[in-house]
Protein backbone atom coordinates (compact mmCIF):
# COMPACT_ATOMS: atom_id res chain seq x y z
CA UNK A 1 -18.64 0.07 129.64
CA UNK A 2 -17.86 -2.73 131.73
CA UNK A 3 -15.61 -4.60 129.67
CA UNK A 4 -13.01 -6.36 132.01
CA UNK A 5 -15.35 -8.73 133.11
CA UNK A 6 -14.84 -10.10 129.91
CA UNK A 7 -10.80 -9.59 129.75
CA UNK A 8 -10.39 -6.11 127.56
CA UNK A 9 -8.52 -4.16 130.31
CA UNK A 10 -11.26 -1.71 131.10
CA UNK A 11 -12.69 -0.80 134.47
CA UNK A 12 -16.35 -0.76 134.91
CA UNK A 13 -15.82 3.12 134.61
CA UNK A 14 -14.40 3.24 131.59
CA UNK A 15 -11.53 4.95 132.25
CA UNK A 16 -7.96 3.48 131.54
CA UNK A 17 -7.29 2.99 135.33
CA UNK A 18 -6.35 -0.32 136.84
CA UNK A 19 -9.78 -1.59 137.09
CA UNK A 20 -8.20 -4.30 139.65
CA UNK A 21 -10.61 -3.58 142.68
CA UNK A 22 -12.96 -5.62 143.71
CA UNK A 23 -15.99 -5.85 146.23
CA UNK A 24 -17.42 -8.99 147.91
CA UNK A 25 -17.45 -11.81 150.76
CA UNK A 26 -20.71 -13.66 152.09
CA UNK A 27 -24.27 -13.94 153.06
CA UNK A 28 -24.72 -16.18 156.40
CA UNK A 29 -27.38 -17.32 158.23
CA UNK A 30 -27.56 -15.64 161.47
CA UNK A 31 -28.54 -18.45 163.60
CA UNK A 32 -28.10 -17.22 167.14
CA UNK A 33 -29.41 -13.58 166.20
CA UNK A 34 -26.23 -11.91 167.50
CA UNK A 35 -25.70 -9.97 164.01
CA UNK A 36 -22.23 -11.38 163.85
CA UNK A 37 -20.85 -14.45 161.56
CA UNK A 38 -20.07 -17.20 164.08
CA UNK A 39 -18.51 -20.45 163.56
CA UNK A 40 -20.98 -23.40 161.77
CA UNK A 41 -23.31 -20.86 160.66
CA UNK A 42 -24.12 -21.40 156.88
CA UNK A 43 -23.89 -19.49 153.90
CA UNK A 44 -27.42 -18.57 152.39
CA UNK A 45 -26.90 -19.49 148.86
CA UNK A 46 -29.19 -18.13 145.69
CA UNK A 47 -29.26 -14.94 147.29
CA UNK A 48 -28.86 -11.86 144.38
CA UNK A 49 -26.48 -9.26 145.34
CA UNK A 50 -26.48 -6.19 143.07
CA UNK A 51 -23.38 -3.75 143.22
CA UNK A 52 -24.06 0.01 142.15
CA UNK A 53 -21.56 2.75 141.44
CA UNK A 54 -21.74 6.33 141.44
CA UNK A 55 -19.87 6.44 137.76
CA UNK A 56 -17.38 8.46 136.64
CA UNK A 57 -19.47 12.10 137.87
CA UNK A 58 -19.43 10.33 141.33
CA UNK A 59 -23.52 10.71 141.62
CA UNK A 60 -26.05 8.04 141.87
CA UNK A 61 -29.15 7.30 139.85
CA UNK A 62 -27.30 9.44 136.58
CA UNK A 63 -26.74 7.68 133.33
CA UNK A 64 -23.01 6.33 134.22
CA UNK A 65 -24.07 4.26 137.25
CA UNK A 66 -22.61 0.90 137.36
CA UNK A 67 -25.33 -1.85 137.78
CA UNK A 68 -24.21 -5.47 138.29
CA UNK A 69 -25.45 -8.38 139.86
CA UNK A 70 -24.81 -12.12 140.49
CA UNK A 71 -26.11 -15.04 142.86
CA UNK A 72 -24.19 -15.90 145.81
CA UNK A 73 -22.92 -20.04 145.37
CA UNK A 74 -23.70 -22.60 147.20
CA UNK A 75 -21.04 -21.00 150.40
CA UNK A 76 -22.93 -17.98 150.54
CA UNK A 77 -19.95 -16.13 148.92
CA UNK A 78 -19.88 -13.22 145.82
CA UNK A 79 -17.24 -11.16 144.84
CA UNK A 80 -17.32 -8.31 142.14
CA UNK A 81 -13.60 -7.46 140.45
CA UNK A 82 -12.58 -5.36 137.79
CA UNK A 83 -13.97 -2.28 139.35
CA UNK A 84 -12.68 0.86 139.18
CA UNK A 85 -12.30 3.05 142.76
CA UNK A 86 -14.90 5.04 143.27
CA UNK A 87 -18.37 5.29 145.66
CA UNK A 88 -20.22 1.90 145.68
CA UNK A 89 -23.15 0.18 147.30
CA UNK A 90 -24.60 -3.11 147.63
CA UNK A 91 -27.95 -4.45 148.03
CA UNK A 92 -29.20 -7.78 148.63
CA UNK A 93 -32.93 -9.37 146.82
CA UNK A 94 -34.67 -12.71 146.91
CA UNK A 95 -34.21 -13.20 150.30
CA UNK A 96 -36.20 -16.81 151.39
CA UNK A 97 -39.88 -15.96 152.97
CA UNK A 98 -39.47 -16.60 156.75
CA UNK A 99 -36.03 -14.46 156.95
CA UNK A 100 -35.26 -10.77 157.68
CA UNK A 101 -31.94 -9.20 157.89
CA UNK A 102 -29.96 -9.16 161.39
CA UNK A 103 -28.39 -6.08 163.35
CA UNK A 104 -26.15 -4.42 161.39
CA UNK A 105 -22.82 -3.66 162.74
CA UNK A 106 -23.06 -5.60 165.40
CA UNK A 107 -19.18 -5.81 166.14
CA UNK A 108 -16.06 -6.41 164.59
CA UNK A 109 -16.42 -5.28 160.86
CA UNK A 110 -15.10 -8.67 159.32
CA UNK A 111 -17.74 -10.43 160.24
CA UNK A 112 -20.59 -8.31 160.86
CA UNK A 113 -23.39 -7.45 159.12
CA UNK A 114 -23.43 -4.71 156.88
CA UNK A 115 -27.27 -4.20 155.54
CA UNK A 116 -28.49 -0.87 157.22
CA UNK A 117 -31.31 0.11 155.38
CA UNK A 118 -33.57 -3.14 155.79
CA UNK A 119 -36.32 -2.04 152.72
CA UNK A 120 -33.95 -2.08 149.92
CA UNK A 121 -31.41 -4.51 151.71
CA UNK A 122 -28.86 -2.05 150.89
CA UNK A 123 -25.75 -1.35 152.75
CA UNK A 124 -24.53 2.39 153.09
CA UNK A 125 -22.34 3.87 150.67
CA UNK A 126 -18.80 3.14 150.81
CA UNK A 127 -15.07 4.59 148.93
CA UNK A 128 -13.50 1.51 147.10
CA UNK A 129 -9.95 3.19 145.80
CA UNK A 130 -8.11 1.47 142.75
CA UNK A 131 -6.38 -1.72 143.36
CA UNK A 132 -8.42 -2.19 147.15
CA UNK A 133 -9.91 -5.50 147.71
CA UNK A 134 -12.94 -5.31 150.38
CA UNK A 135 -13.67 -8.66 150.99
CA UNK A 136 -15.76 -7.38 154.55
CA UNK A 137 -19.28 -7.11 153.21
CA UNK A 138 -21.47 -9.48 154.88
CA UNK A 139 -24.88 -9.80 155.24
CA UNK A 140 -26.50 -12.01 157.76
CA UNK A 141 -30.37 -13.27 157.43
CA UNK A 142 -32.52 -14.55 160.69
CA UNK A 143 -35.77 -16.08 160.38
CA UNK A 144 -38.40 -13.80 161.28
CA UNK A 145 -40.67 -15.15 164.17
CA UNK A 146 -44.18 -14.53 163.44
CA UNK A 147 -47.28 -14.68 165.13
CA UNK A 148 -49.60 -17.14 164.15
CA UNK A 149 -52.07 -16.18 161.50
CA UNK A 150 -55.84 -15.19 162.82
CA UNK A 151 -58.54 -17.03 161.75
CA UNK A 152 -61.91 -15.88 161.67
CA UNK A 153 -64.28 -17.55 164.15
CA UNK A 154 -68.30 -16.58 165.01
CA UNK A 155 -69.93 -15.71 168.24
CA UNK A 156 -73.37 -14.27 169.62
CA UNK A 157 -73.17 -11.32 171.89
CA UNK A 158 -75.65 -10.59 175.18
CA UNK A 159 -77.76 -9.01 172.87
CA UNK A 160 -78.38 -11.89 170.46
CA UNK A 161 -75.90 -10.16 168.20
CA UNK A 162 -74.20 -12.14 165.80
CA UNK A 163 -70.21 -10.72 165.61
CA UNK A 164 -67.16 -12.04 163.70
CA UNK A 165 -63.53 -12.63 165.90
CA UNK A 166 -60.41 -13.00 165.48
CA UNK A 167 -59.25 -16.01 167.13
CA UNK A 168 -55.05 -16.06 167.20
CA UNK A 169 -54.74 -19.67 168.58
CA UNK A 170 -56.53 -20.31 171.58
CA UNK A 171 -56.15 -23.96 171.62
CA UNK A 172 -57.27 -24.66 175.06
CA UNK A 173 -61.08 -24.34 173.85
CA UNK A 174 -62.08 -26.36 171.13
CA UNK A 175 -65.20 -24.38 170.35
């Protein structure tokens, strides 16, 4: 059970090891699309992060999984402790409408992006071992350009046909 959260000395495991690991560091806001975490660029804040582990039998989705989750602060930042070494991922929800995730792995692994599978907004596994602090899991968000929405519009063909289009913007003609 994941009692040292809450100071009993267990890891999340609930085996007597150190339980001193811990897993964390920031969400940022991509603003030049590079994937990487460049000077001035802000932390997204209010973004959930949820942290699974394998459990003790070292498999995913069994009944020993570790499932925890918190809201990055106002910086961007999260950090999980207490954990116990073993196989881990992290996925990031609630990501603001107008923003995607940026290339992953862009560059130099302390401030790159670590997200690889974009549906879940999970990052690949990885090995935390007991008393390691990864504080290199970033994720970076860039807003999404869209198209502008098409709006239906009405038209008569040669034939005296009425048809339905679908107008994406043509401002130049106001009819």
């Amino acid at each position: 059970m994941a009692l040292s959260l809450f100071g009993f000395g267990k890891s999340f495991f609930g085996s007597k090891s150190s339980g001193k690991s811990s897993v964390g560091d920031r969400v940022f806001l991509d603003a030049n699309g590079n994937g990487l975490q460049d000077h001035g660029e802000h932390g997204g804040a209010g973004i959930t992060v949820n942290l699974q582990g394998a459990g003790r039998d070292g498999q995913f989705g069994t009944s020993d999984d570790v499932n925890l989750s918190q809201v990055t602060n106002r910086y961007g930042k999260y950090n999980f402790s207490g954990l116990a070494g073993g196989k881990y991922k992290v996925a990031f929800t609630d990501v603001p409408d107008g923003f995607d995730f940026t290339t992953p792995d862009a560059g130099d692994f302390r401030i790159d992006s670590d997200v690889t599978n974009f549906d879940t907004g999970s990052t690949d596994v990885f090995t935390v071992r007991n008393s390691q602090n990864i504080d290199t899991l970033d994720v970076g968000l860039v807003r999404v350009k869209r198209a502008p929405d098409a709006t239906k519009d009405s038209a008569t063909t040669a034939f005296n046909t009425p048809s339905t289009i679908e107008d994406l913007g043509n401002y130049s003609d106001p009819d």
